[in-house]
C-alpha atoms as a PDB file:
ATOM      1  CA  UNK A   1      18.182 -24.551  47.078  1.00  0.00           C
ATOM      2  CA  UNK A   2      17.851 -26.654  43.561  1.00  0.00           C
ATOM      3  CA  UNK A   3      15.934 -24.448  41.179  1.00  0.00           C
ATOM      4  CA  UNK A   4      16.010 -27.096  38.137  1.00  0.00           C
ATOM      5  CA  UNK A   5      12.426 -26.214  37.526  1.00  0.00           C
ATOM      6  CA  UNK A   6      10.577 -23.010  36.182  1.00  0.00           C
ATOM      7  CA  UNK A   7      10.159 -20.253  39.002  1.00  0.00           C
ATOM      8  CA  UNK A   8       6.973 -19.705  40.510  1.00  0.00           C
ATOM      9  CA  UNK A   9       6.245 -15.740  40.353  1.00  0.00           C
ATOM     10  CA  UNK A  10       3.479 -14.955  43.274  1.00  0.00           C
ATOM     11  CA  UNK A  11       2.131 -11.589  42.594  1.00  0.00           C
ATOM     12  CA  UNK A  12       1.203 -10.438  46.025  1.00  0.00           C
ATOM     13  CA  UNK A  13       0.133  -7.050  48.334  1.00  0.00           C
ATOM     14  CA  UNK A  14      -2.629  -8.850  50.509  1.00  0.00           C
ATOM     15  CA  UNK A  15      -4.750  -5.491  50.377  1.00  0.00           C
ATOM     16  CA  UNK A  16      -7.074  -4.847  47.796  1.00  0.00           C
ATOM     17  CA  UNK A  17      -6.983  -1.838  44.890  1.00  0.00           C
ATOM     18  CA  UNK A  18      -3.035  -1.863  45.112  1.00  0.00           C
ATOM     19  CA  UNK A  19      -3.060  -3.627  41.341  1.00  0.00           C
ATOM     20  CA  UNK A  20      -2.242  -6.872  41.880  1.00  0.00           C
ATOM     21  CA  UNK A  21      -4.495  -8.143  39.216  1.00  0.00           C
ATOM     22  CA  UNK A  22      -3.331  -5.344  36.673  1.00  0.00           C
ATOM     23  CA  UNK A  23       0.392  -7.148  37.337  1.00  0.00           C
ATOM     24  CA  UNK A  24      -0.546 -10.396  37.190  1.00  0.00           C
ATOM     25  CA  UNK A  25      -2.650  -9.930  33.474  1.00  0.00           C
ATOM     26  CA  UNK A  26       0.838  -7.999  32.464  1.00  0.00           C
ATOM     27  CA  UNK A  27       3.230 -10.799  33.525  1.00  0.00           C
ATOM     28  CA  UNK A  28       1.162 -13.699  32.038  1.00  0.00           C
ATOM     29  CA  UNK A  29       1.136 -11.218  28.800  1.00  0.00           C
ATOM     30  CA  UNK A  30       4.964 -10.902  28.805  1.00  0.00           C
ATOM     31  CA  UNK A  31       5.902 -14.432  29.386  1.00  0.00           C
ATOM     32  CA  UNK A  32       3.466 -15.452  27.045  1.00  0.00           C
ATOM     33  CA  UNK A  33       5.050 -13.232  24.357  1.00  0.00           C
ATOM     34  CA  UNK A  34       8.320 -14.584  25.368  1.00  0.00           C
ATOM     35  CA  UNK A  35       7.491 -18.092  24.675  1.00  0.00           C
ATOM     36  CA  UNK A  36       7.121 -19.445  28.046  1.00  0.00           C
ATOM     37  CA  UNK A  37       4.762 -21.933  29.205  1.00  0.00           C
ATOM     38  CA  UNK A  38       2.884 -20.380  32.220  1.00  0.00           C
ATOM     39  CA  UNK A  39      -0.048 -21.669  34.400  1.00  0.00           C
ATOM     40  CA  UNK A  40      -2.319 -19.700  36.012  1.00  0.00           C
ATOM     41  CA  UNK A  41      -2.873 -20.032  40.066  1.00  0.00           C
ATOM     42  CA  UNK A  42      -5.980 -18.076  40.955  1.00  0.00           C
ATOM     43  CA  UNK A  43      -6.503 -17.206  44.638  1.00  0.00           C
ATOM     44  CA  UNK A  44      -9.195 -14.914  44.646  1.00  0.00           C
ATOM     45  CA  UNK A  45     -12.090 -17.562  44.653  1.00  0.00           C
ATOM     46  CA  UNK A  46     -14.714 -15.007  45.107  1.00  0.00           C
ATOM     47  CA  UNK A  47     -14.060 -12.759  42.546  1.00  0.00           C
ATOM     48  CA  UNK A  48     -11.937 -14.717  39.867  1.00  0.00           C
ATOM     49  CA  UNK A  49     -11.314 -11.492  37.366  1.00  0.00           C
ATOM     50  CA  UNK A  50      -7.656 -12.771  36.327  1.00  0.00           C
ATOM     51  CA  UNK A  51      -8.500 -16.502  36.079  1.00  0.00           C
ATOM     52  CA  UNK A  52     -11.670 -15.584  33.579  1.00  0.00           C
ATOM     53  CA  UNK A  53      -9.641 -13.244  31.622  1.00  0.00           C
ATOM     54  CA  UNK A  54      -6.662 -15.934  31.059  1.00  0.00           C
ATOM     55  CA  UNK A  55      -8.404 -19.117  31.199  1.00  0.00           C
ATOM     56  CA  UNK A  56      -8.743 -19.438  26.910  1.00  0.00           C
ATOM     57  CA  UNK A  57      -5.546 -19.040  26.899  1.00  0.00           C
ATOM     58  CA  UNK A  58      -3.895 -20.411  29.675  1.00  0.00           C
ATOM     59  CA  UNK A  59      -4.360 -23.668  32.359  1.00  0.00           C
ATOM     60  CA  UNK A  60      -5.585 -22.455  35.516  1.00  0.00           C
ATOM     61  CA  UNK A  61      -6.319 -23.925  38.903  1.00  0.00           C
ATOM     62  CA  UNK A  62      -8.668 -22.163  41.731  1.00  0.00           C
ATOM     63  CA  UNK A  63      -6.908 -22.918  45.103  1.00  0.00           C
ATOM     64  CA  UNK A  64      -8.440 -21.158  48.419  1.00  0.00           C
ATOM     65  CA  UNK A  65      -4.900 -20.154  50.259  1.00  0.00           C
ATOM     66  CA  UNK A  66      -7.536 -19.434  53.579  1.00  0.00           C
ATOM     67  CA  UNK A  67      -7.889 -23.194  53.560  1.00  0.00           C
ATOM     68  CA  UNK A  68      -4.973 -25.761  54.640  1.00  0.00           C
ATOM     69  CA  UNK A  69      -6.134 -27.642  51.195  1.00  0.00           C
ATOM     70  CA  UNK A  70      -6.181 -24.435  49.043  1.00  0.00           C
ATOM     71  CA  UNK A  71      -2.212 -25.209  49.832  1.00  0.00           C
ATOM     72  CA  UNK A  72      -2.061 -28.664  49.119  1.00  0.00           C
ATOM     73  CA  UNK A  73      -3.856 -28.037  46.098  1.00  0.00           C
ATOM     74  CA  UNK A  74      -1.066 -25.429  45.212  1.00  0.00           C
ATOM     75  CA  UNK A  75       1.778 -27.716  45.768  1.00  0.00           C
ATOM     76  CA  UNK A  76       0.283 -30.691  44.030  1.00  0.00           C
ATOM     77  CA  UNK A  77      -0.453 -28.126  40.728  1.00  0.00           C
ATOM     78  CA  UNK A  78       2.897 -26.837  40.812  1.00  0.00           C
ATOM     79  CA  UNK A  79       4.378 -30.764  41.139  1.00  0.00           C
ATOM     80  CA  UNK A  80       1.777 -31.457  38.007  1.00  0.00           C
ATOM     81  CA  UNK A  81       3.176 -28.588  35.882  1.00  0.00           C
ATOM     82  CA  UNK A  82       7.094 -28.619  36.642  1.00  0.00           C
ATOM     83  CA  UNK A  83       7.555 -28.006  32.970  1.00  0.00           C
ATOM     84  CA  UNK A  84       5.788 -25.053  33.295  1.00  0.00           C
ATOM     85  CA  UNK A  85       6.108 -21.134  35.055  1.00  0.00           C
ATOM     86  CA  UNK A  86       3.797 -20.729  37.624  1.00  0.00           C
ATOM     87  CA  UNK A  87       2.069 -17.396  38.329  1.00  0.00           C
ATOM     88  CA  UNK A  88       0.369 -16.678  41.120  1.00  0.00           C
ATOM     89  CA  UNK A  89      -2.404 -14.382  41.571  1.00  0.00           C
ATOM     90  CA  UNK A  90      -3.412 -13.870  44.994  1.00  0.00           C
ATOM     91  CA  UNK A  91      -6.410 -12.288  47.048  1.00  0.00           C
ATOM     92  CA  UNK A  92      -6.748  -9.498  48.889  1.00  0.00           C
ATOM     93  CA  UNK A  93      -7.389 -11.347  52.205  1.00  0.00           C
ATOM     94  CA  UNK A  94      -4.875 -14.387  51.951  1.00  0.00           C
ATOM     95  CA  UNK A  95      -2.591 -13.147  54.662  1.00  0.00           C
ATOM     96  CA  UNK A  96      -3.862 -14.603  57.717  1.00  0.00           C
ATOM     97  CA  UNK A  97      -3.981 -18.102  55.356  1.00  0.00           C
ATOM     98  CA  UNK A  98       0.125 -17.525  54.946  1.00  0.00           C
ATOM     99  CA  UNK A  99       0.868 -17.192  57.852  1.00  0.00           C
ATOM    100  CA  UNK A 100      -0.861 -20.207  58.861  1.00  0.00           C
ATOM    101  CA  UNK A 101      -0.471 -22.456  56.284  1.00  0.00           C
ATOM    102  CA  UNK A 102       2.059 -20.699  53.568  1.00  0.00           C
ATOM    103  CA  UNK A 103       4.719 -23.489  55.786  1.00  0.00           C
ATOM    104  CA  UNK A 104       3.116 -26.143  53.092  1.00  0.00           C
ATOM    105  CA  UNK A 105       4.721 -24.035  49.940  1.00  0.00           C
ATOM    106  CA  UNK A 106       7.995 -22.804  51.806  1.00  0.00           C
ATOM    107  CA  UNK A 107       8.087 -26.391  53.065  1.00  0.00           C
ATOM    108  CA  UNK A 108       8.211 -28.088  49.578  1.00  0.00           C
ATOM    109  CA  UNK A 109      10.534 -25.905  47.441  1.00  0.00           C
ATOM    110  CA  UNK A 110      13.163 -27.552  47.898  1.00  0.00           C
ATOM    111  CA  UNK A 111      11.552 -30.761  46.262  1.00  0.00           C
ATOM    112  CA  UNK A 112       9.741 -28.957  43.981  1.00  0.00           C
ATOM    113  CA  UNK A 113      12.932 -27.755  42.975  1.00  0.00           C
ATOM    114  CA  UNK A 114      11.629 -24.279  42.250  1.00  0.00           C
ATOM    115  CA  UNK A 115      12.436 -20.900  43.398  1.00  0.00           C
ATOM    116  CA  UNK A 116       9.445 -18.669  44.756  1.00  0.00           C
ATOM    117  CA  UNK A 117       9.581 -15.143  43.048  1.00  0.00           C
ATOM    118  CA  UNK A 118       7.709 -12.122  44.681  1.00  0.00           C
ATOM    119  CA  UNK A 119       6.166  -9.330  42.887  1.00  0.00           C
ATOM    120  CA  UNK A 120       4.863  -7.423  46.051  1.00  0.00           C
ATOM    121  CA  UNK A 121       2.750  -4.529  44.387  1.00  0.00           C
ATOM    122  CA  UNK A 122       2.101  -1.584  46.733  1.00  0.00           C
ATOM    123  CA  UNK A 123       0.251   1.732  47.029  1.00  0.00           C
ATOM    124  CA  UNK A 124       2.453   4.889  49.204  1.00  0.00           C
ATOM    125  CA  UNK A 125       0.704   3.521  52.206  1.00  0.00           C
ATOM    126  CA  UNK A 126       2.432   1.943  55.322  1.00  0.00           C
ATOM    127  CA  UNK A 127       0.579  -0.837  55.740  1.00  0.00           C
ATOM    128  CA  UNK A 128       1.543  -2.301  52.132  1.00  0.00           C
ATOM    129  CA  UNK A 129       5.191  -2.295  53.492  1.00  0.00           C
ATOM    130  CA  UNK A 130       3.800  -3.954  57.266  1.00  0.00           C
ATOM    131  CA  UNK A 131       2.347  -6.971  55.509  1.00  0.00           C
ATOM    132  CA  UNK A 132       5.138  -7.184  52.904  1.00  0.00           C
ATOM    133  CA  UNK A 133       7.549  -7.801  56.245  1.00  0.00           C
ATOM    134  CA  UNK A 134       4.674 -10.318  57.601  1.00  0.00           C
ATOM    135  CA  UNK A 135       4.632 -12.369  54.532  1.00  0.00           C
ATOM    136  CA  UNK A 136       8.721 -12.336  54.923  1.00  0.00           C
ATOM    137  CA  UNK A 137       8.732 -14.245  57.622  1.00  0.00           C
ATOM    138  CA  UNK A 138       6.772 -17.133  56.571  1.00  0.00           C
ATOM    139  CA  UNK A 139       9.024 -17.347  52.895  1.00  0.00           C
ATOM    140  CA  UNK A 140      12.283 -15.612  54.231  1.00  0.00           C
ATOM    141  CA  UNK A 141      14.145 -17.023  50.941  1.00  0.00           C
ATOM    142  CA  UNK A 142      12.085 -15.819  48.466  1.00  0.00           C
ATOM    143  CA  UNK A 143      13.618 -13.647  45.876  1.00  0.00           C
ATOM    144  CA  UNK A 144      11.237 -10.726  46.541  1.00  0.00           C
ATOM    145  CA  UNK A 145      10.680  -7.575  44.284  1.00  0.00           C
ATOM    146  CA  UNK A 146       8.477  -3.997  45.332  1.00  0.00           C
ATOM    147  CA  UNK A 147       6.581  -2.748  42.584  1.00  0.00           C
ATOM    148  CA  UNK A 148       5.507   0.657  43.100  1.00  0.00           C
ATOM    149  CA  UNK A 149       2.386   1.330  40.983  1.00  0.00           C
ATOM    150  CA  UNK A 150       2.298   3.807  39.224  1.00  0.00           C
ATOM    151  CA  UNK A 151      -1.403   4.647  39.530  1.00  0.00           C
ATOM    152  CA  UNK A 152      -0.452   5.981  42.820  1.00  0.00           C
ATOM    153  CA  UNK A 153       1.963   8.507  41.339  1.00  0.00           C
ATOM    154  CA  UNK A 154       5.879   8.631  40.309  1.00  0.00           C
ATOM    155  CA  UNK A 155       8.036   6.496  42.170  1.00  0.00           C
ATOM    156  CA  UNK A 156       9.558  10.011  44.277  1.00  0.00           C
ATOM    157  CA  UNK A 157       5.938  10.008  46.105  1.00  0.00           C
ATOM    158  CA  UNK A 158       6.491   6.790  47.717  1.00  0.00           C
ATOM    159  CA  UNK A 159       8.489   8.214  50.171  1.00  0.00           C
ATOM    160  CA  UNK A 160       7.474   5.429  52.888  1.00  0.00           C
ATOM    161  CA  UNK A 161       8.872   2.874  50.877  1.00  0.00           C
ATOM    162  CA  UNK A 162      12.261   5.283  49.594  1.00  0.00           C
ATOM    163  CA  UNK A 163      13.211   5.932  53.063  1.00  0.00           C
ATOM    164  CA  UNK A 164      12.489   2.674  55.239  1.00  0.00           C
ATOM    165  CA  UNK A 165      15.027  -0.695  56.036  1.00  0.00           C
ATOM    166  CA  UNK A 166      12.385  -2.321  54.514  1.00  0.00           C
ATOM    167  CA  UNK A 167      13.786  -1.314  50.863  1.00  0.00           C
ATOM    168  CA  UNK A 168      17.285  -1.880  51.964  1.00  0.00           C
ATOM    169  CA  UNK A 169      16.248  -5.000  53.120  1.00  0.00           C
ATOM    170  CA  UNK A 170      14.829  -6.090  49.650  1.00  0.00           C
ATOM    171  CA  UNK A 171      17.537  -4.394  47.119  1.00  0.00           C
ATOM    172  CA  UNK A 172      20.308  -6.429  48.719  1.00  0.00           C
ATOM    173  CA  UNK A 173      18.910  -9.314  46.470  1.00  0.00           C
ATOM    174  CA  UNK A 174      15.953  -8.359  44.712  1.00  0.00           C
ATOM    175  CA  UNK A 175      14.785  -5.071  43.091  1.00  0.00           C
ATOM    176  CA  UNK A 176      12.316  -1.898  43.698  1.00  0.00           C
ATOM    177  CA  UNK A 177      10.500  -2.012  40.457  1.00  0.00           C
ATOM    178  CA  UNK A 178       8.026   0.877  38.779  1.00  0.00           C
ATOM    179  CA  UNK A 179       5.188  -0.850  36.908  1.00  0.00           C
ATOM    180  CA  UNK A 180       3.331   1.826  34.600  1.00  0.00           C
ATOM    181  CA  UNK A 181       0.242   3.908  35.489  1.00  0.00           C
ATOM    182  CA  UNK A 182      -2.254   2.758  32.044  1.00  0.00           C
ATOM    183  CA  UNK A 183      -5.152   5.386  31.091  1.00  0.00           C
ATOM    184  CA  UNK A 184      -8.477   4.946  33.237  1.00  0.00           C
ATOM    185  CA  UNK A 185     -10.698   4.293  30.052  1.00  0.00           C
ATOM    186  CA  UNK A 186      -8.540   1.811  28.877  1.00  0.00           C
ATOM    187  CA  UNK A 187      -7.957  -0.425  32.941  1.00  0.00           C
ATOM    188  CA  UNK A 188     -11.656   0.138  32.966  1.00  0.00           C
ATOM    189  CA  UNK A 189     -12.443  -2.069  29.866  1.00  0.00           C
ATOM    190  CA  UNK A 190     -10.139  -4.428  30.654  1.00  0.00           C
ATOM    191  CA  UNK A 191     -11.739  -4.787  33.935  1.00  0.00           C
ATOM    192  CA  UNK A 192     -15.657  -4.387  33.004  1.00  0.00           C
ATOM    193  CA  UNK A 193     -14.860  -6.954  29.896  1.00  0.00           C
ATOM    194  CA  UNK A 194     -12.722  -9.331  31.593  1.00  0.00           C
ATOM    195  CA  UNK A 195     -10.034  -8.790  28.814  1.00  0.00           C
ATOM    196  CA  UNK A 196      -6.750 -10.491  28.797  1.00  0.00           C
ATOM    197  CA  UNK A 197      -3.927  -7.979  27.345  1.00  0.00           C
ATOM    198  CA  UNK A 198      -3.575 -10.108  24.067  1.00  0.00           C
ATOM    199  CA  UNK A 199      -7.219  -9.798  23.346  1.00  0.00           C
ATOM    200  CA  UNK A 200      -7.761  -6.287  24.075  1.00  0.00           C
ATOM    201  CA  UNK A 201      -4.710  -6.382  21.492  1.00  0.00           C
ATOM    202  CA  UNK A 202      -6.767  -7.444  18.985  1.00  0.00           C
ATOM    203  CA  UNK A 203     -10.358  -5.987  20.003  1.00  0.00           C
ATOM    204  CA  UNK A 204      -9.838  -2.125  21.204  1.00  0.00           C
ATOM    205  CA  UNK A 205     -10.305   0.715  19.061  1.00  0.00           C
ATOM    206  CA  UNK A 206      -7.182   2.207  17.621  1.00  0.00           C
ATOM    207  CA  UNK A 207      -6.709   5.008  20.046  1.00  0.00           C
ATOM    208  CA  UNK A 208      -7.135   2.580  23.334  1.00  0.00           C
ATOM    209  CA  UNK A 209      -4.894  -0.074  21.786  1.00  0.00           C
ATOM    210  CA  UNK A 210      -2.174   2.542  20.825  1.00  0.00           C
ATOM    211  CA  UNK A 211      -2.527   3.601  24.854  1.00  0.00           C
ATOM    212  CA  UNK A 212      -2.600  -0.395  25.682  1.00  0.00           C
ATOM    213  CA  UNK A 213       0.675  -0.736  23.424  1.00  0.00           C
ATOM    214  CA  UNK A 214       2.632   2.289  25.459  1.00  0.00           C
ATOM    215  CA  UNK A 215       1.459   0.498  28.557  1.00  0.00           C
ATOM    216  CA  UNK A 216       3.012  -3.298  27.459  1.00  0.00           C
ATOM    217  CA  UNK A 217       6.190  -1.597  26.075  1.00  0.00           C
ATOM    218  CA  UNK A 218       7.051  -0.149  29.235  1.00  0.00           C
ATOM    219  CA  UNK A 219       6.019  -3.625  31.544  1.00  0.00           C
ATOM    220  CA  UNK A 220       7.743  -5.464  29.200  1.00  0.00           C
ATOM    221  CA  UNK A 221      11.224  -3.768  30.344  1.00  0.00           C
ATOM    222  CA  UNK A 222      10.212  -4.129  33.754  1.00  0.00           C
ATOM    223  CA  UNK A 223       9.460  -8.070  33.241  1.00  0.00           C
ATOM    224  CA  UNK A 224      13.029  -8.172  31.563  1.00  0.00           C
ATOM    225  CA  UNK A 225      14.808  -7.012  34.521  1.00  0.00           C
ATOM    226  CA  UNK A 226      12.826  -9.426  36.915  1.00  0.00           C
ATOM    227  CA  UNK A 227      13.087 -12.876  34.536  1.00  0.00           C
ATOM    228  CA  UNK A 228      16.716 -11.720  34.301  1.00  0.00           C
ATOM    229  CA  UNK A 229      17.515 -12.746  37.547  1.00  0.00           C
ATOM    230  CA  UNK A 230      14.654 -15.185  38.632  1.00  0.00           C
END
């Protein structure tokens, strides 16, 4: 496959309340603070939390991946922006939509001349795992990366995850990643306010940003490891 072009990094999970939008605010953070160009893709069209805390500071797009067009509109952003890094933020109920239209994307990497990156976020449940492997068969060449919140407890809970083919499967090419439980007070302002990371930055009280600072340390050598090998 020619990856000339910036990677596109889809942060996915298909349930809800694994953290996919906690990953997806990190990522566009860390990239940002590593001078890289990065447009937003917002999936969730009915509740938008990631697009409204970005969108001063980043280009987004709205695309409905339920919809055959929410896919053509993905592709045709992604050809618009091929000088930048594409991040994907997806909803909760977008699997059935890849499995029947996720052929458009897969179908157009190649000319897009991008690689599809995979930041599948999941709880110590088995059905996280049972739609990762669904999602695998409609982009079978994606470099694909678990990332075991850690809201859910330390990564030796996850024993679903530790002891299945499934992780096998995805550490033969990509990696089993531990993003970093962040205090309740603090996840809940940046929720309720709609905060992107580098404004809470500048906004919180000294106490939540010092906790918000621990947090973005500890991503940020996560996000090192995964844009080391995208």
């Amino acid at each position: 496959m020619a990856t000339e072009n910036h990677p596109i990094y889809m942060i996915g999970g298909s349930k809800g309340g694994v953290g996919k939008s906690f990953v997806t605010l990190a990522l566009v953070d860390y990239l940002r603070r590593s001078d890289v160009h990065v447009v937003l893709v917002e999936t969730d069209t009915s509740n938008p939390d990631v697009m409204k805390a970005v969108h001063d500071e980043v280009e987004c797009a709205s695309c409905d991946l339920d919809e055959a067009g929410g896919w053509i509109d993905f592709v045709n952003f992604c050809d618009a922006h091929r000088d930048e890094t594409v991040i994907v933020n997806t909803a909760a109920r977008s699997q059935t939509g890849v499995a029947q239209y996720g052929g458009t994307l897969a179908g157009t990497l190649d000319e897009l001349a991008r690689r599809l990156v995979v930041l599948w976020v999941i709880n110590r449940q088995r059905d996280s795992l049972e739609l990762l492997m669904e999602f695998g068969e409609t982009f079978p060449h994606a470099l694909t990366h678990v990332v075991r919140n850690g809201y859910f407890g330390t990564p030796d809970k996850f024993t679903l995850y530790r002891e299945s083919k499934l992780r096998k499967a995805v550490e033969a090419q990509g990696q089993s990643l531990d993003f970093p439980d962040l205090a309740d007070r603090v996840a809940d302002d940046l929720r309720s306010q709609r905060l992107s990371i580098s404004r809470a930055a500048e906004t919180m009280h000294i106490g939540e940003r010092a906790e918000l600072l621990r947090w973005r340390a500890l991503y940020s050598d996560m996000f090192a490891r995964v844009t080391a090998n995208a």
